[in-house]
N, C-alpha and C. Protein backbone atom coordinates (compact mmCIF):
# COMPACT_ATOMS: atom_id res chain seq x y z
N UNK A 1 -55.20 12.20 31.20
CA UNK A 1 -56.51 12.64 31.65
C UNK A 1 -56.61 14.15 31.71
N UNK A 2 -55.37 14.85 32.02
CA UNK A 2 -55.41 16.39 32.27
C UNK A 2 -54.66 17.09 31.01
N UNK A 3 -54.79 16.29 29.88
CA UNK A 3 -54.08 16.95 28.68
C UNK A 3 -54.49 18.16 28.65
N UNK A 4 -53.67 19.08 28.29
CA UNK A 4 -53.58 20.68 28.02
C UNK A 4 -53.45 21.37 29.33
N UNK A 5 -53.80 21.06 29.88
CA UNK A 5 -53.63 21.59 31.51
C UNK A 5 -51.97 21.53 32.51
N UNK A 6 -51.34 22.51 33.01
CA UNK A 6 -50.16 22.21 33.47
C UNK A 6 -50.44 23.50 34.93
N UNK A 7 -48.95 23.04 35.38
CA UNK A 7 -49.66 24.06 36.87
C UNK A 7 -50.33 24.22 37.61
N UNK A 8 -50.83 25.65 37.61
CA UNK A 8 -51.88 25.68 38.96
C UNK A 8 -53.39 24.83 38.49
N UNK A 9 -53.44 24.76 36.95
CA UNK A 9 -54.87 24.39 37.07
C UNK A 9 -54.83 22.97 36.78
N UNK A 10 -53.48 22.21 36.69
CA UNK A 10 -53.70 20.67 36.73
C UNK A 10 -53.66 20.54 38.25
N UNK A 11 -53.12 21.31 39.10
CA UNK A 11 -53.62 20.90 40.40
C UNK A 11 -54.63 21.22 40.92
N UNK A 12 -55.71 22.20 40.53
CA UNK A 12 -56.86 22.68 41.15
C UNK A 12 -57.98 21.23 40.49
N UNK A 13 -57.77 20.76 39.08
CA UNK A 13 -58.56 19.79 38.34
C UNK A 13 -58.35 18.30 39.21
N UNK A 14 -56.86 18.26 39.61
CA UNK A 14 -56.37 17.12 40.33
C UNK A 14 -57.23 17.09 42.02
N UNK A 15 -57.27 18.23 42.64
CA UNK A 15 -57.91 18.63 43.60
C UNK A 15 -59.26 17.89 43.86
N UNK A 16 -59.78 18.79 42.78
CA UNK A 16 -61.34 18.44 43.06
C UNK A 16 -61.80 17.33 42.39
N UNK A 17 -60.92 16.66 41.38
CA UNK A 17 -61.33 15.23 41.46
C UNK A 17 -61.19 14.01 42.21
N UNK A 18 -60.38 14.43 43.37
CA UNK A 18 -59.71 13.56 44.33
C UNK A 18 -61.00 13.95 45.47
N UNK A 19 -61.22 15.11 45.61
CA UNK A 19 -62.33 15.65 46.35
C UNK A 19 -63.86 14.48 46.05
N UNK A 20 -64.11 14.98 44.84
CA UNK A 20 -65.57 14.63 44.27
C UNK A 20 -65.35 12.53 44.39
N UNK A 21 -64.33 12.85 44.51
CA UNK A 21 -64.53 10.93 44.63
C UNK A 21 -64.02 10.52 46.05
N UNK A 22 -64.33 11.59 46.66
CA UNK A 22 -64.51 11.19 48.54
C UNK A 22 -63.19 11.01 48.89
N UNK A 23 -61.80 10.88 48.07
CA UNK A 23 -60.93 10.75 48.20
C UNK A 23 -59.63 11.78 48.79
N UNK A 24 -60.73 13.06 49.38
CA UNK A 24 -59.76 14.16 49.97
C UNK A 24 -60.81 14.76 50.48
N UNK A 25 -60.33 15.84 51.79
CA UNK A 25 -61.67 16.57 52.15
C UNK A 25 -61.38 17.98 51.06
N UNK A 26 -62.55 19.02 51.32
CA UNK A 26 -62.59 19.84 50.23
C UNK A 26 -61.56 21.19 50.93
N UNK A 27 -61.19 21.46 50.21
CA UNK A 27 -59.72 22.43 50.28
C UNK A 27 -60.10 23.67 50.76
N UNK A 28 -61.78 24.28 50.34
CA UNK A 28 -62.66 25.03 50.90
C UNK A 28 -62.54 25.26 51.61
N UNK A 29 -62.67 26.67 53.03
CA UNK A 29 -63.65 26.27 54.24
C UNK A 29 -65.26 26.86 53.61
N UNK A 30 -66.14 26.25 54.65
CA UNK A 30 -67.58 26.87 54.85
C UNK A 30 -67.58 28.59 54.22
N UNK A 31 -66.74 29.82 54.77
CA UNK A 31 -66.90 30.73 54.85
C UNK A 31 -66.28 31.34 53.26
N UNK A 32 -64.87 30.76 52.94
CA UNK A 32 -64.85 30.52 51.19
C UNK A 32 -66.20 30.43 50.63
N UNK A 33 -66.53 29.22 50.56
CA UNK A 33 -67.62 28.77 49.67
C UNK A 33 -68.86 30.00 49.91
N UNK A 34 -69.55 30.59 50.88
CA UNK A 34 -70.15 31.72 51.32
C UNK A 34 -69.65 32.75 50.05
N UNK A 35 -68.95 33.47 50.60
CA UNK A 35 -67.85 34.63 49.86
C UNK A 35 -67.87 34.23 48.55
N UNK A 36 -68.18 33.10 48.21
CA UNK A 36 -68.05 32.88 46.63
C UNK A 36 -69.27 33.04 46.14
N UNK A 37 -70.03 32.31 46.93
CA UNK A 37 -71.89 32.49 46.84
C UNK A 37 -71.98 33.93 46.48
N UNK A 38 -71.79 34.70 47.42
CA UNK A 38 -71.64 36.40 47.15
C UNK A 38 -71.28 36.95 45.73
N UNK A 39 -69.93 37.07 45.70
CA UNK A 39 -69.54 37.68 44.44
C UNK A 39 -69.89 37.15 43.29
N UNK A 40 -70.68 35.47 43.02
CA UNK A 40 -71.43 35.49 42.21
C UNK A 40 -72.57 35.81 41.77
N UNK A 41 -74.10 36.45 43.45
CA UNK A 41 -74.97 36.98 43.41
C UNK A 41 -74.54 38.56 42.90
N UNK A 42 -73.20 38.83 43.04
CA UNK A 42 -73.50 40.16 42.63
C UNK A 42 -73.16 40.45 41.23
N UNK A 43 -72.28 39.34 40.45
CA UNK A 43 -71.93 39.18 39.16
C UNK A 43 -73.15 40.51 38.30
N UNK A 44 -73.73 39.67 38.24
CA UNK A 44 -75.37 40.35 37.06
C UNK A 44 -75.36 41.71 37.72
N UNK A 45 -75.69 41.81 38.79
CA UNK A 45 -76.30 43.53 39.42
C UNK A 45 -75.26 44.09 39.26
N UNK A 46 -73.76 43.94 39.22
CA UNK A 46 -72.66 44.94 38.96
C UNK A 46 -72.50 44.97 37.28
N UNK A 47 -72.84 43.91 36.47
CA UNK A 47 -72.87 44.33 35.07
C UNK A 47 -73.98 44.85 34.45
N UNK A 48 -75.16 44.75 35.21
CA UNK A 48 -76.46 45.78 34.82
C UNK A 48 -76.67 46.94 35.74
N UNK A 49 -75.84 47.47 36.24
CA UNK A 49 -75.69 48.51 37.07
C UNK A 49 -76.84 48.45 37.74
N UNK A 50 -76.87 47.95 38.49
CA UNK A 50 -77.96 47.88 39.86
C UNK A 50 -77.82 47.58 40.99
N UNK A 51 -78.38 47.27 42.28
CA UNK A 51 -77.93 46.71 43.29
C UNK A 51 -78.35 45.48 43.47
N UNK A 52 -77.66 44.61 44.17
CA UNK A 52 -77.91 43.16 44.83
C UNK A 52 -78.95 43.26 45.86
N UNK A 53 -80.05 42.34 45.08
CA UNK A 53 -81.26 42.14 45.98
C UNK A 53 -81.17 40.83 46.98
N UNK A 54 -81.28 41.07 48.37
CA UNK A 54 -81.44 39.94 49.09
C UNK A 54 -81.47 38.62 49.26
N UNK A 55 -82.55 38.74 48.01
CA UNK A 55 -83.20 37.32 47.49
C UNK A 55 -82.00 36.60 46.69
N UNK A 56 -80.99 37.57 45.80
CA UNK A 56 -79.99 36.72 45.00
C UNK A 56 -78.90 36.11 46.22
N UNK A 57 -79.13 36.56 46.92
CA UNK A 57 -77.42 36.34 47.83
C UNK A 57 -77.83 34.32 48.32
N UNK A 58 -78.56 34.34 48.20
CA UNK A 58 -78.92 32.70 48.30
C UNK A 58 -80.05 32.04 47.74
């Protein structure tokens, strides 16, 4: 099922499919998942040189 995959990312794939089928709680906390929200609102405004508007952060 995880052909090509070995290591850290057959266990992160193993993770969250054990997760997504209710079968583990999520490895996350609340404040992770936040912090991730973030540095992806700022993805675009740091590669078009601009600032992060409010509105992207959620």
């Amino acid at each position: 099922m995880l052909v090509g995959l070995s290591g850290a990312g057959r266990i992160e794939i193993g993770t969250f499919l054990e997760m997504a089928a209710g079968n583990a709680p999520s490895p996350r906390t609340v404040d992770e998942a936040e912090a991730f929200l973030v540095a992806e609102a700022a993805t675009a405004p740091l590669r078009e040189g601009r600032r992060v508007q409010p509105a992207e952060l959620r």
